[in-house]
Protein backbone atom coordinates (compact mmCIF):
# COMPACT_ATOMS: atom_id res chain seq x y z
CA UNK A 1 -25.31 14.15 38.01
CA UNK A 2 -26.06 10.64 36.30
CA UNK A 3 -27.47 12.17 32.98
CA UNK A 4 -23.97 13.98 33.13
CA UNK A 5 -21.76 10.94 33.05
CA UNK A 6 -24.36 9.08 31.03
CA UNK A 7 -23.69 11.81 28.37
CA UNK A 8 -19.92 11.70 28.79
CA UNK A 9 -19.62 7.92 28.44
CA UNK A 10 -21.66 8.44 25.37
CA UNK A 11 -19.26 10.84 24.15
CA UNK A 12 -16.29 9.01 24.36
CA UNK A 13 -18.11 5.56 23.43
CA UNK A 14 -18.62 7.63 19.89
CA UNK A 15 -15.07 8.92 19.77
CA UNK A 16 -13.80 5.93 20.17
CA UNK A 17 -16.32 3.73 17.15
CA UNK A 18 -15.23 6.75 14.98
CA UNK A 19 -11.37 6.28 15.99
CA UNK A 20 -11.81 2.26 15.37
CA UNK A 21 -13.95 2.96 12.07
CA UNK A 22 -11.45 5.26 10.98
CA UNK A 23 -8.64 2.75 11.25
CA UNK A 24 -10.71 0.15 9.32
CA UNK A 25 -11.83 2.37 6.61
CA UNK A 26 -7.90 2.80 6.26
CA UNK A 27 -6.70 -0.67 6.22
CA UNK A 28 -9.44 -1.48 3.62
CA UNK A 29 -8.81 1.18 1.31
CA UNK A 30 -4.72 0.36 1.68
CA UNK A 31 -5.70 -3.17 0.65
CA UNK A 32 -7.96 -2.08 -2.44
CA UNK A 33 -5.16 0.32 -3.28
CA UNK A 34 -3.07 -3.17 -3.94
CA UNK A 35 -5.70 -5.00 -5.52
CA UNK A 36 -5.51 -4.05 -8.67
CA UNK A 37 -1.49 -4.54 -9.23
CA UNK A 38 -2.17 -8.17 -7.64
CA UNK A 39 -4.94 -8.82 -10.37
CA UNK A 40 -2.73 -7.43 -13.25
CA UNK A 41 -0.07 -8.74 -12.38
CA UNK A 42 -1.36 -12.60 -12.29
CA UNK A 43 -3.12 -11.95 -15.19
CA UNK A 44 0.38 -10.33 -17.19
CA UNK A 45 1.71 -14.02 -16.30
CA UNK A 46 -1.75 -15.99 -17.82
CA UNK A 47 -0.67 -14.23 -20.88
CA UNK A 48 2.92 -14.83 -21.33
CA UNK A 49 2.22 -18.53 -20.44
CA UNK A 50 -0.53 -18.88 -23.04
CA UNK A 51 -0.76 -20.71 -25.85
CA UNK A 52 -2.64 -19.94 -28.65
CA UNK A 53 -5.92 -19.76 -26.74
CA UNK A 54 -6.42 -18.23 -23.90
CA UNK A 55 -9.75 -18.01 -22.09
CA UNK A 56 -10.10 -15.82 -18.76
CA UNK A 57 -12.98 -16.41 -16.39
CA UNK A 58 -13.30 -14.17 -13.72
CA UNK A 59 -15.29 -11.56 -11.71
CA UNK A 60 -13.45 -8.89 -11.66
CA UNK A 61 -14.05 -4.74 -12.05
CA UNK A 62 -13.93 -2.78 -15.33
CA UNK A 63 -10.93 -0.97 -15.05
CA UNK A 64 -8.89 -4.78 -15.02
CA UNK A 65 -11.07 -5.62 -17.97
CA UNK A 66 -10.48 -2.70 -20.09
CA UNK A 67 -6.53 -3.56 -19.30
CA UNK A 68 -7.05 -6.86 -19.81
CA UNK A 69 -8.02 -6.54 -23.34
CA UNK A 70 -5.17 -3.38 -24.03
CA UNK A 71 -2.46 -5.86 -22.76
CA UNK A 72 -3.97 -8.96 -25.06
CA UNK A 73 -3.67 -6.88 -27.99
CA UNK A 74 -0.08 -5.72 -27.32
CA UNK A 75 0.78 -9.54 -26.66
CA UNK A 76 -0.61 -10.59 -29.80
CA UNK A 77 -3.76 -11.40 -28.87
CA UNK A 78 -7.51 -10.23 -29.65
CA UNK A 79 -10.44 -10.62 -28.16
CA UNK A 80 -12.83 -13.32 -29.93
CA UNK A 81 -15.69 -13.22 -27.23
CA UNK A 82 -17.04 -12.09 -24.19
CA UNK A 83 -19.57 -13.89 -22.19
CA UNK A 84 -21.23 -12.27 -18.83
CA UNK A 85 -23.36 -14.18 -16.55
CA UNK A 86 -24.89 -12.08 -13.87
CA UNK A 87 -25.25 -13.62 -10.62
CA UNK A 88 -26.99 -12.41 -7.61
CA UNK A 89 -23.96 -10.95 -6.44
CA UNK A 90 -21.22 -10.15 -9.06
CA UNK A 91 -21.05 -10.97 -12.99
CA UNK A 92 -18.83 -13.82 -13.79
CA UNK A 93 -17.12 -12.29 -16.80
CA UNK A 94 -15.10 -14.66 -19.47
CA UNK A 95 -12.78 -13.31 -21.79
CA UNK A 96 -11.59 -15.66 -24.27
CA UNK A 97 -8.32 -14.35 -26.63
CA UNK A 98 -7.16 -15.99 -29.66
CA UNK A 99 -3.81 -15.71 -30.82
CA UNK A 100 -2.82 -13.50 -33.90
CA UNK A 101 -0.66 -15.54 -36.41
């Protein structure tokens, strides 16, 4: 009779890490969903407040970098170097754009 309820309890003490890691998994990937249009978004503003120089240092992914450099160009800008530092846990990545005259 014990090994029955010690089974149960296990039961529903899974159900329920599986319900909670669930919900987690979900708010996380909601929040990484908005992460990118945050990123862009700020960086859209560096640009159009730029001067003639503009250098961008940041860790970020490679699908904001690729943009990044897309948008420069269409503002005028191109991309005069790129420096990566790798770090134990991310790369520190800085862009540095040059206006076009």
């Amino acid at each position: 009779m014990d090994n029955k309820y010690k089974v149960l309890g296990t039961i529903i003490s899974l159900i329920i890490f599986i319900m909670i890691g669930s919900s987690v998994f979900k708010l996380y990937k909601n929040e990484m969903e908005k992460y990118p249009q945050k990123a862009i978004s700020y960086y859209e503003e560096q640009f159009n407040n730029a001067g003639d120089t503009l250098i961008i240092n940041k860790y970020t992914d490679d699908y904001i970098i690729k943009y990044l450099i897309k948008y420069g160009e269409s503002k005028g800008y191109k991309l005069k170097e790129t420096k990566i530092e790798n770090n134990l846990f991310f790369d520190d990545i800085t862009l540095t754009f040059e206006k076009v005259k």
